[in-house]
PDB file of N, CA and C in Angstrom:
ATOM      1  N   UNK A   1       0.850  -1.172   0.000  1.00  0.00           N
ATOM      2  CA  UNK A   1       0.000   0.000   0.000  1.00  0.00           C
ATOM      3  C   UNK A   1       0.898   1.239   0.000  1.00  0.00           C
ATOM      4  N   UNK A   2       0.504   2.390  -1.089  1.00  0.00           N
ATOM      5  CA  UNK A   2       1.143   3.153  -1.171  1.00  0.00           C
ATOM      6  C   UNK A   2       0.908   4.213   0.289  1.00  0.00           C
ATOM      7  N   UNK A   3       1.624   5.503   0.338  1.00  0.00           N
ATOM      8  CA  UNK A   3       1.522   6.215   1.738  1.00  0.00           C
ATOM      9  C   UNK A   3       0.044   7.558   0.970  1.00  0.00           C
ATOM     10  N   UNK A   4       0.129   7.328  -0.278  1.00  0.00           N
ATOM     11  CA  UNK A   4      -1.417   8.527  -0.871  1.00  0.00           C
ATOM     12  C   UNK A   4      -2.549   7.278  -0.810  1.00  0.00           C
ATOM     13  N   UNK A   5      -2.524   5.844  -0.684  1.00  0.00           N
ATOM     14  CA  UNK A   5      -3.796   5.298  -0.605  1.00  0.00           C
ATOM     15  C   UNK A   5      -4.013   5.037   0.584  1.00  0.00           C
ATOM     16  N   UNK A   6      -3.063   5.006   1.209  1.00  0.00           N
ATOM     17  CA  UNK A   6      -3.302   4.796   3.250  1.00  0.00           C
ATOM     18  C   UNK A   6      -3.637   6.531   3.400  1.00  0.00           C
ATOM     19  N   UNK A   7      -3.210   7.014   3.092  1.00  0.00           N
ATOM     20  CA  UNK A   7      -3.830   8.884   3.317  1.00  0.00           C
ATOM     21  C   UNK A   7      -5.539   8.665   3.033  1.00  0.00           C
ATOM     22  N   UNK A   8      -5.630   8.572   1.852  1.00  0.00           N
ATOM     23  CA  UNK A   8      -7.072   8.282   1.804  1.00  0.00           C
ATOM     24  C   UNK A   8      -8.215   7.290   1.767  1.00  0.00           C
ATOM     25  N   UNK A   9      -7.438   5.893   2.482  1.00  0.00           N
ATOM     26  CA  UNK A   9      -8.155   5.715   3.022  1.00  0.00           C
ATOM     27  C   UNK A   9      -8.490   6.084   4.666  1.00  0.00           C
ATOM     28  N   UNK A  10      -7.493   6.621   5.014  1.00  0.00           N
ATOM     29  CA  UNK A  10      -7.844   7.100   6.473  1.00  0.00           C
ATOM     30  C   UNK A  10      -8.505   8.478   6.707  1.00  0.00           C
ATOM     31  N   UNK A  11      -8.538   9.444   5.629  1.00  0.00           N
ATOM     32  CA  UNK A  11      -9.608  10.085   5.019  1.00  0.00           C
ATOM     33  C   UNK A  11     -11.153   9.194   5.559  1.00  0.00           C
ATOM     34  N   UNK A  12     -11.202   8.372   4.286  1.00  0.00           N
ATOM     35  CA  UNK A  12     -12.495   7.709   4.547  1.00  0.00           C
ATOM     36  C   UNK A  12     -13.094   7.428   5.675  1.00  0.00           C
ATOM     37  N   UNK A  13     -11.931   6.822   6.073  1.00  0.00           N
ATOM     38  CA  UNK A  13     -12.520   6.453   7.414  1.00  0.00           C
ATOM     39  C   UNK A  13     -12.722   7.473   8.855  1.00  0.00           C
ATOM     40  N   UNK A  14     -11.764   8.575   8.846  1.00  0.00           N
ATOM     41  CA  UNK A  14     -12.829   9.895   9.537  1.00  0.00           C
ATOM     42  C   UNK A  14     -14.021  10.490   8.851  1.00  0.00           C
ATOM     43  N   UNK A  15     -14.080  10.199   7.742  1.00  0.00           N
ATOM     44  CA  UNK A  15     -15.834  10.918   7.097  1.00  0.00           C
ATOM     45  C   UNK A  15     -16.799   9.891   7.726  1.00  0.00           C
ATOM     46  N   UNK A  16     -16.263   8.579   7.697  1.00  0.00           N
ATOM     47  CA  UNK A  16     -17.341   7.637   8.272  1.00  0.00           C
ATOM     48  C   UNK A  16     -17.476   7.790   9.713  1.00  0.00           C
ATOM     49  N   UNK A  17     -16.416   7.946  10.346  1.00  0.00           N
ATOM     50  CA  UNK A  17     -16.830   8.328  11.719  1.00  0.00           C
ATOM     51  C   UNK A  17     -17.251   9.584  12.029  1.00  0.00           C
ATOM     52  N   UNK A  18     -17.146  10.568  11.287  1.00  0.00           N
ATOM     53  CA  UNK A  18     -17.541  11.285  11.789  1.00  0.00           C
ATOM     54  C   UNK A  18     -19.486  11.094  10.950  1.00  0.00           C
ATOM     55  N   UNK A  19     -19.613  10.587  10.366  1.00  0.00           N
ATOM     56  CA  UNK A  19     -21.384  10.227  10.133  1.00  0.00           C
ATOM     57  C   UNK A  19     -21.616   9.706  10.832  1.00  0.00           C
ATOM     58  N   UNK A  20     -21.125   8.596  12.111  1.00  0.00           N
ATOM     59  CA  UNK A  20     -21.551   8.010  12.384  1.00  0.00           C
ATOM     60  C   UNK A  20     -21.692   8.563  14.295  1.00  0.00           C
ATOM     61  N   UNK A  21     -22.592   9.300  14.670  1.00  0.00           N
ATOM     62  CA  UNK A  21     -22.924   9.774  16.129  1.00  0.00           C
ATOM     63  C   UNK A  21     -21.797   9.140  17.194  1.00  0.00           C
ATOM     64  N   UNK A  22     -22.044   7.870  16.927  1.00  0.00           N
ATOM     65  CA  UNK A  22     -21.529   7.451  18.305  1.00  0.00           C
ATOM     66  C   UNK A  22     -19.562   7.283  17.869  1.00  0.00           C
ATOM     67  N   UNK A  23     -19.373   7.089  16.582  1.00  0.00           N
ATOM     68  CA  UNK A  23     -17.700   7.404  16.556  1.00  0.00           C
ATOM     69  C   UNK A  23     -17.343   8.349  16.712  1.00  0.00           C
ATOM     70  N   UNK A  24     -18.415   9.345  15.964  1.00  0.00           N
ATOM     71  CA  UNK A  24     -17.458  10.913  15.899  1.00  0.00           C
ATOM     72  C   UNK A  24     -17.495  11.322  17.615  1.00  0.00           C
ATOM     73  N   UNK A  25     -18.080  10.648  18.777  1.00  0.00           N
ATOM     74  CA  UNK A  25     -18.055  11.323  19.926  1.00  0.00           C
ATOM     75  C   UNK A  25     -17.016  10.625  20.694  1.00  0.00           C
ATOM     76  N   UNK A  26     -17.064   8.812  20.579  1.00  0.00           N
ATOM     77  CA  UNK A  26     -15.807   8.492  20.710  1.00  0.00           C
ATOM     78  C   UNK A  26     -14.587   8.808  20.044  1.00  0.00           C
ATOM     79  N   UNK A  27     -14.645   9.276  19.136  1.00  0.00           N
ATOM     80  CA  UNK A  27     -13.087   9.705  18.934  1.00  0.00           C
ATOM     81  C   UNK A  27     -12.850  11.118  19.387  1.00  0.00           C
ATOM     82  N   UNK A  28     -13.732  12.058  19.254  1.00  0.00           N
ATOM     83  CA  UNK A  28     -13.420  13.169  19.608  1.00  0.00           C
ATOM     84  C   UNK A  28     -12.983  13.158  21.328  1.00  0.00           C
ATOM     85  N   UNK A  29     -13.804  12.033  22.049  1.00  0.00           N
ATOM     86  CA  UNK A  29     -13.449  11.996  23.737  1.00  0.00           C
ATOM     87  C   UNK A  29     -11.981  11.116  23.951  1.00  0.00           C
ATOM     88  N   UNK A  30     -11.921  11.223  22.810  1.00  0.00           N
ATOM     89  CA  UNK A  30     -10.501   9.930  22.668  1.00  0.00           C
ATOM     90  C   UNK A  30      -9.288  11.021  22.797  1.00  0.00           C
ATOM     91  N   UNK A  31      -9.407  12.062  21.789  1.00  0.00           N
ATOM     92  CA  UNK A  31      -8.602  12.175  21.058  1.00  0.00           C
ATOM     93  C   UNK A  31      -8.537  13.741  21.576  1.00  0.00           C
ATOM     94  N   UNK A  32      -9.568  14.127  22.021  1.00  0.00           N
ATOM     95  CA  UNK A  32      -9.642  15.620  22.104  1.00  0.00           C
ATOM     96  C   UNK A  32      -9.576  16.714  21.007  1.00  0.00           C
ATOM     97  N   UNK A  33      -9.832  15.901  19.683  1.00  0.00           N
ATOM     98  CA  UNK A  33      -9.888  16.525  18.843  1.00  0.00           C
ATOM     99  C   UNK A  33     -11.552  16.954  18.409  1.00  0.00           C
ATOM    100  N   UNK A  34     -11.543  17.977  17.539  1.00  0.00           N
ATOM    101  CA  UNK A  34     -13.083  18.303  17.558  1.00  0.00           C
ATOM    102  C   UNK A  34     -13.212  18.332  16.272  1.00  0.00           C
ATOM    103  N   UNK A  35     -14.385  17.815  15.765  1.00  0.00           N
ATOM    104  CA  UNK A  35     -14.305  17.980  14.041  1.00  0.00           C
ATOM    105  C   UNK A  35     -13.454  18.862  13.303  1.00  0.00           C
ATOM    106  N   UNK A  36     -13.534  20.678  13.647  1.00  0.00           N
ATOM    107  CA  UNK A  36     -12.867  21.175  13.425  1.00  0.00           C
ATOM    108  C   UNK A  36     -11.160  20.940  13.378  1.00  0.00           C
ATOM    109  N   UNK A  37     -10.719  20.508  14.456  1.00  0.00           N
ATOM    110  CA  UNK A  37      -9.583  19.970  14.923  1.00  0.00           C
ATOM    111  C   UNK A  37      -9.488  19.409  13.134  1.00  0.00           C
ATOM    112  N   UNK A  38      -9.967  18.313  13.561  1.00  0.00           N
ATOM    113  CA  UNK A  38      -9.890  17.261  12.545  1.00  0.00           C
ATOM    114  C   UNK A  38      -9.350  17.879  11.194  1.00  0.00           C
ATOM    115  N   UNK A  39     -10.554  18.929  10.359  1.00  0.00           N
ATOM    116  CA  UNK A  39      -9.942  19.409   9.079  1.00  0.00           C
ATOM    117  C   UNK A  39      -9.218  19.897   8.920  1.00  0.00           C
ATOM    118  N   UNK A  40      -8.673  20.712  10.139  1.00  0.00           N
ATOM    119  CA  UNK A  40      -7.397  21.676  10.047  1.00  0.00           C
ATOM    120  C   UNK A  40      -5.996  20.668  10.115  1.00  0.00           C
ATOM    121  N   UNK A  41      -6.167  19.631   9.906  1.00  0.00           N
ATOM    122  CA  UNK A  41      -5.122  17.922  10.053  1.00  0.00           C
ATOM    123  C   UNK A  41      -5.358  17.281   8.779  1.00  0.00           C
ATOM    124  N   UNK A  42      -5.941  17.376   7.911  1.00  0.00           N
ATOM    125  CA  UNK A  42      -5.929  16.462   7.138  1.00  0.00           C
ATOM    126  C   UNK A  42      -4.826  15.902   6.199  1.00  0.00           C
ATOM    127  N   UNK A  43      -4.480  16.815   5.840  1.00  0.00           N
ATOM    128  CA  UNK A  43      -2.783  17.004   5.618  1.00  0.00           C
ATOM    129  C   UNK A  43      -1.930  16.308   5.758  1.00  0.00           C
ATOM    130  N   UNK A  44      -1.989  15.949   7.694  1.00  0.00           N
ATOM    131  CA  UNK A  44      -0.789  15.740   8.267  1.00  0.00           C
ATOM    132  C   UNK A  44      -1.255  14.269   8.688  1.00  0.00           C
ATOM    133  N   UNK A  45      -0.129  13.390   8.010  1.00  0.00           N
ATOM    134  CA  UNK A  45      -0.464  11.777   8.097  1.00  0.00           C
ATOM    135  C   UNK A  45       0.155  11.428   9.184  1.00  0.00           C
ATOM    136  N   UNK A  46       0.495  11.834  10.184  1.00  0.00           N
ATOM    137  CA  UNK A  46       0.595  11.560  11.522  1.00  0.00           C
ATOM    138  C   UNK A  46      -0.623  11.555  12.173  1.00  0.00           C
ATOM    139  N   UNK A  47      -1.470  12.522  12.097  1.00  0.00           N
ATOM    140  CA  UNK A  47      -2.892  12.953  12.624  1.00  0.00           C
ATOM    141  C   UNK A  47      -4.110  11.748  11.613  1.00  0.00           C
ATOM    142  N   UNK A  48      -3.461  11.606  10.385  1.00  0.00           N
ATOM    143  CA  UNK A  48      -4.313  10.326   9.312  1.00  0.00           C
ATOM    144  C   UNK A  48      -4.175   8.629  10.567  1.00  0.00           C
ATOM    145  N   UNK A  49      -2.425   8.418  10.405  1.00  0.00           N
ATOM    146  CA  UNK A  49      -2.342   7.504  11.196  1.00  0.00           C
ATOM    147  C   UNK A  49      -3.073   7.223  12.669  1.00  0.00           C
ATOM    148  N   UNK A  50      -2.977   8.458  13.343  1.00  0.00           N
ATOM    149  CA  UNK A  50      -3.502   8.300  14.668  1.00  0.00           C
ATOM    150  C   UNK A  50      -5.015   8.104  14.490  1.00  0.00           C
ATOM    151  N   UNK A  51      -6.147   8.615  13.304  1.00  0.00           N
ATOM    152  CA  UNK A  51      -7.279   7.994  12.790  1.00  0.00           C
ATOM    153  C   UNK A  51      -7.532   6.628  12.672  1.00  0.00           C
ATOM    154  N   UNK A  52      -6.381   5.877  12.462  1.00  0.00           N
ATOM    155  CA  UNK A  52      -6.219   4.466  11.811  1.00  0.00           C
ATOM    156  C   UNK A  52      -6.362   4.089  12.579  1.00  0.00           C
ATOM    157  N   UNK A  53      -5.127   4.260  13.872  1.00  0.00           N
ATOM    158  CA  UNK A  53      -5.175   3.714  15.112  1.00  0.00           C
ATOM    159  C   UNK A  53      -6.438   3.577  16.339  1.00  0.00           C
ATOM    160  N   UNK A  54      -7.270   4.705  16.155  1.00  0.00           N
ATOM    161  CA  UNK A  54      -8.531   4.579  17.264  1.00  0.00           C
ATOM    162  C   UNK A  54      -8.714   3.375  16.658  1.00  0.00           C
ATOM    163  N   UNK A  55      -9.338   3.433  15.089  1.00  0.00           N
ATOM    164  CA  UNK A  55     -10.354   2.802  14.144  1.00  0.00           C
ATOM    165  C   UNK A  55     -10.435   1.333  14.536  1.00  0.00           C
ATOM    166  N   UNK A  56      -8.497   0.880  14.588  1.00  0.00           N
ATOM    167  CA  UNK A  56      -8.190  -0.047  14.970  1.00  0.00           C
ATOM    168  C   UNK A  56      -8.354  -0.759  16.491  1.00  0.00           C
ATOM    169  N   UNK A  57      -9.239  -0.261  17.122  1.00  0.00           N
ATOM    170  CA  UNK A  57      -8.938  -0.455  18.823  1.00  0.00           C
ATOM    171  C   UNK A  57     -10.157  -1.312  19.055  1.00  0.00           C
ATOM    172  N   UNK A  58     -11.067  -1.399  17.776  1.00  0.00           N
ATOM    173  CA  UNK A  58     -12.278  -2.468  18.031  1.00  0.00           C
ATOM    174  C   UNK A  58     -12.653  -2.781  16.580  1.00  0.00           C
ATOM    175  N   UNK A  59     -13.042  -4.723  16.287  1.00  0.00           N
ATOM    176  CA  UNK A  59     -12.677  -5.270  15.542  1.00  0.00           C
ATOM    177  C   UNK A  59     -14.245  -4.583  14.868  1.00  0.00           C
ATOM    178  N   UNK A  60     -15.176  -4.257  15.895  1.00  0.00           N
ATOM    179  CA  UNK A  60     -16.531  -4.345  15.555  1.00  0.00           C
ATOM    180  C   UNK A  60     -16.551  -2.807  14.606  1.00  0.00           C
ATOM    181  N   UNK A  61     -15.644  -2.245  14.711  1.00  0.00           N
ATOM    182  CA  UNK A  61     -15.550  -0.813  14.155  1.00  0.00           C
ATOM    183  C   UNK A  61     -14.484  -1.126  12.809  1.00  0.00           C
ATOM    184  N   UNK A  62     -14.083  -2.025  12.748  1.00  0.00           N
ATOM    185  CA  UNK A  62     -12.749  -1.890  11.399  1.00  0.00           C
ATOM    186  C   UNK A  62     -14.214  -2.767  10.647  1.00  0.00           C
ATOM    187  N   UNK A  63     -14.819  -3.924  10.827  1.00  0.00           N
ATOM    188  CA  UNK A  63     -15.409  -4.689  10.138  1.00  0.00           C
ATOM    189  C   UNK A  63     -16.754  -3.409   9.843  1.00  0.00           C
ATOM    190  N   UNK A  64     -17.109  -3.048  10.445  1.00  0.00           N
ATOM    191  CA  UNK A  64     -17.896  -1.837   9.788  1.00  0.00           C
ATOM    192  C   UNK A  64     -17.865  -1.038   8.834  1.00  0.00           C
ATOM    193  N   UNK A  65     -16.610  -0.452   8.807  1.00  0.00           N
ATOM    194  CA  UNK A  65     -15.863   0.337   8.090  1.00  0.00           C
ATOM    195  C   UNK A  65     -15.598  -0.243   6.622  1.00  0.00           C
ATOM    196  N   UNK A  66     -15.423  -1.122   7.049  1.00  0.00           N
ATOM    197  CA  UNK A  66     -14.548  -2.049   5.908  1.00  0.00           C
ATOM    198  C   UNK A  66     -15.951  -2.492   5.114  1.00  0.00           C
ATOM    199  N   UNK A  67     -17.007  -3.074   5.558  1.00  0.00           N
ATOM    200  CA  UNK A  67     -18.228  -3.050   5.417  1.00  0.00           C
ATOM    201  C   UNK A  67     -18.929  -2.352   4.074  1.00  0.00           C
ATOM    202  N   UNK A  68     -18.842  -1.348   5.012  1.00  0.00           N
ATOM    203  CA  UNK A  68     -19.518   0.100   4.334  1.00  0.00           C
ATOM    204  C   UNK A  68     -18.567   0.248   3.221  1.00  0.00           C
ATOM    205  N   UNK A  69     -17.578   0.294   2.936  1.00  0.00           N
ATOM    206  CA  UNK A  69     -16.457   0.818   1.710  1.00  0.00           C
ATOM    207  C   UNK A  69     -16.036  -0.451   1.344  1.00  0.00           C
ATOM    208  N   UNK A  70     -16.548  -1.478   1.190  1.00  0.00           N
ATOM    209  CA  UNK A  70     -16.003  -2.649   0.069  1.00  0.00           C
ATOM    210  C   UNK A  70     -14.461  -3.247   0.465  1.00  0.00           C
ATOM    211  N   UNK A  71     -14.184  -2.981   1.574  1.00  0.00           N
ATOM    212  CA  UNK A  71     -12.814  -3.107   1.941  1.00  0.00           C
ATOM    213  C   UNK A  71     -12.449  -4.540   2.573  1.00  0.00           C
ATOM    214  N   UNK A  72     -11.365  -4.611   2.343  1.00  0.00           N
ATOM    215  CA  UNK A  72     -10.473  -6.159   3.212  1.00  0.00           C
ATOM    216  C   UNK A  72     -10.536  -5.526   4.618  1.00  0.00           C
ATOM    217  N   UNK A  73     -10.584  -6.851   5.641  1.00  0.00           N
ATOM    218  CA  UNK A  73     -10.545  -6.244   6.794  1.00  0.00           C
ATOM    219  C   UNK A  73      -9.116  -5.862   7.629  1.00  0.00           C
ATOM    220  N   UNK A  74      -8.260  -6.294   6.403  1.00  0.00           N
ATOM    221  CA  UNK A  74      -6.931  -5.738   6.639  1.00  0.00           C
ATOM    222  C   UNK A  74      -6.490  -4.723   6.306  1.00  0.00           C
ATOM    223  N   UNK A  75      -6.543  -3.967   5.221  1.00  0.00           N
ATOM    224  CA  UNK A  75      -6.850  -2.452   5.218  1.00  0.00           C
ATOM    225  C   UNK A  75      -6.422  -1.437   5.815  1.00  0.00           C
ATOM    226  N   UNK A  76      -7.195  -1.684   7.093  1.00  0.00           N
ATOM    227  CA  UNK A  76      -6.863  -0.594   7.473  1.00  0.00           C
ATOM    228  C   UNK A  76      -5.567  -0.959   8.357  1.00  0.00           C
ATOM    229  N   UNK A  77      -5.305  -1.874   8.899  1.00  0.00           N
ATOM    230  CA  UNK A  77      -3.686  -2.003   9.066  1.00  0.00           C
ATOM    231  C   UNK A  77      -2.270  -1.586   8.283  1.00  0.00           C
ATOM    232  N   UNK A  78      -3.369  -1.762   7.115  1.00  0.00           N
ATOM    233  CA  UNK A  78      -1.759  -2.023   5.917  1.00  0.00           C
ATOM    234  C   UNK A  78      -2.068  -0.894   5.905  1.00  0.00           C
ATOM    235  N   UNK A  79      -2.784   0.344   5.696  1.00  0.00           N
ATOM    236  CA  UNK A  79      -2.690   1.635   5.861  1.00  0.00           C
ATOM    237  C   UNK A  79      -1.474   2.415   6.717  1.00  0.00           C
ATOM    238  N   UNK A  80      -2.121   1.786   7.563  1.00  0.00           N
ATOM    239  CA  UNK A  80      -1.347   2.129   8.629  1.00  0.00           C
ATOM    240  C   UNK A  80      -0.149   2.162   9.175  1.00  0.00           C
ATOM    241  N   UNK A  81       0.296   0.725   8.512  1.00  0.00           N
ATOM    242  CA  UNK A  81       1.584   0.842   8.530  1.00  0.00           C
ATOM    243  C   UNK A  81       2.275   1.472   7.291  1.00  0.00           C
ATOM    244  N   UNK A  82       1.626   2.434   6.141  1.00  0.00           N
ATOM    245  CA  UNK A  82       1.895   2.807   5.293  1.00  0.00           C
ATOM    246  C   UNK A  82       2.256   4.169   5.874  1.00  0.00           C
ATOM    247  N   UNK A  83       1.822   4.620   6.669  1.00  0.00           N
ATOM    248  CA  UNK A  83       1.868   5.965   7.122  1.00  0.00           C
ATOM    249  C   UNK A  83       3.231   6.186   8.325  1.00  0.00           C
ATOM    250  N   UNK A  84       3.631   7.703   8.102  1.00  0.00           N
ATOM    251  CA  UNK A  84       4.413   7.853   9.001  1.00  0.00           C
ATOM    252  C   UNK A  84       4.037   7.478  10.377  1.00  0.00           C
ATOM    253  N   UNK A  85       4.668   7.476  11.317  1.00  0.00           N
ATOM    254  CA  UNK A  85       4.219   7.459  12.818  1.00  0.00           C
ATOM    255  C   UNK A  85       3.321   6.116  13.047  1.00  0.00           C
ATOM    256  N   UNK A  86       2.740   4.952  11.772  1.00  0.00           N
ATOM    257  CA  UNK A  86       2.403   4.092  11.920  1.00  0.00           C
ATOM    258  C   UNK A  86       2.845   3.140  12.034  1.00  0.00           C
ATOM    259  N   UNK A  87       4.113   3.254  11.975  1.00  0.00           N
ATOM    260  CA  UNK A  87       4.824   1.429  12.011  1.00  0.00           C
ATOM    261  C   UNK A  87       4.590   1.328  13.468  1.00  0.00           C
ATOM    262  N   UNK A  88       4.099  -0.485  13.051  1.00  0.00           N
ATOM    263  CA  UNK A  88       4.388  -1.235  14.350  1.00  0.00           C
ATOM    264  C   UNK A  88       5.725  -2.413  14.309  1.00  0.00           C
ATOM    265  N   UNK A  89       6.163  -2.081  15.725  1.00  0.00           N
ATOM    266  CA  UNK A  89       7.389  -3.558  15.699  1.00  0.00           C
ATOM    267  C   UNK A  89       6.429  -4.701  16.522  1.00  0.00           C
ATOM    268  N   UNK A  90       6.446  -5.787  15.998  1.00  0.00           N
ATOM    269  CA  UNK A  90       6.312  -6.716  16.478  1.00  0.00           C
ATOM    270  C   UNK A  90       7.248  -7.946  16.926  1.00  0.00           C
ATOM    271  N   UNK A  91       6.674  -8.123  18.132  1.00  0.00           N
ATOM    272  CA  UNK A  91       7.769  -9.195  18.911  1.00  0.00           C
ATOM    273  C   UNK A  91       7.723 -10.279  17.830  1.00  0.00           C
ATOM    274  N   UNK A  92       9.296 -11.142  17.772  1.00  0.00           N
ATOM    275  CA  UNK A  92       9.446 -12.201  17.075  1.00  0.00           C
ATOM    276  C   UNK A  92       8.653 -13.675  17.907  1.00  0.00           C
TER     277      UNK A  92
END
């Protein structure tokens, strides 16, 4: 996955949370960011990644997502690790 298709799909996936009442309030209580917050970031794929990452914190919210946009439910991982500030190390 390139780092402009992990950008937008993590795009996508704040438009979906933010349609969706009960994400856009969990993430905003998450994150302390406020919609506004949000657009004035879009830009910055550190602030994309850290999107990825809530998204990622419940399976019932990536399979939704993924759902709604025709997506693998891996996705949004490989995004993620497409993005700056997203790599994960994993133990061997």
């Amino acid at each position: 996955m390139t780092q402009d298709r992990a950008e937008t799909l993590a795009l996508q996936a704040l438009a979906w949370m933010a349609a969706e009442e009960e994400m856009a309030t969990r993430f905003a209580g998450a994150t302390g960011a406020s919609l506004a917050d949000a657009r004035d970031r879009l830009q910055d794929p550190v602030f994309l990644a850290s999107v990825l990452e809530f998204l990622l914190q419940e399976d019932r919210w990536v399979m939704a997502f993924c759902d709604a946009h025709g997506l693998p439910y891996e996705a949004p991982m490989q995004a993620l690790m497409a993005l700056p500030g997203g790599r994960r190390h994993e133990w061997p």
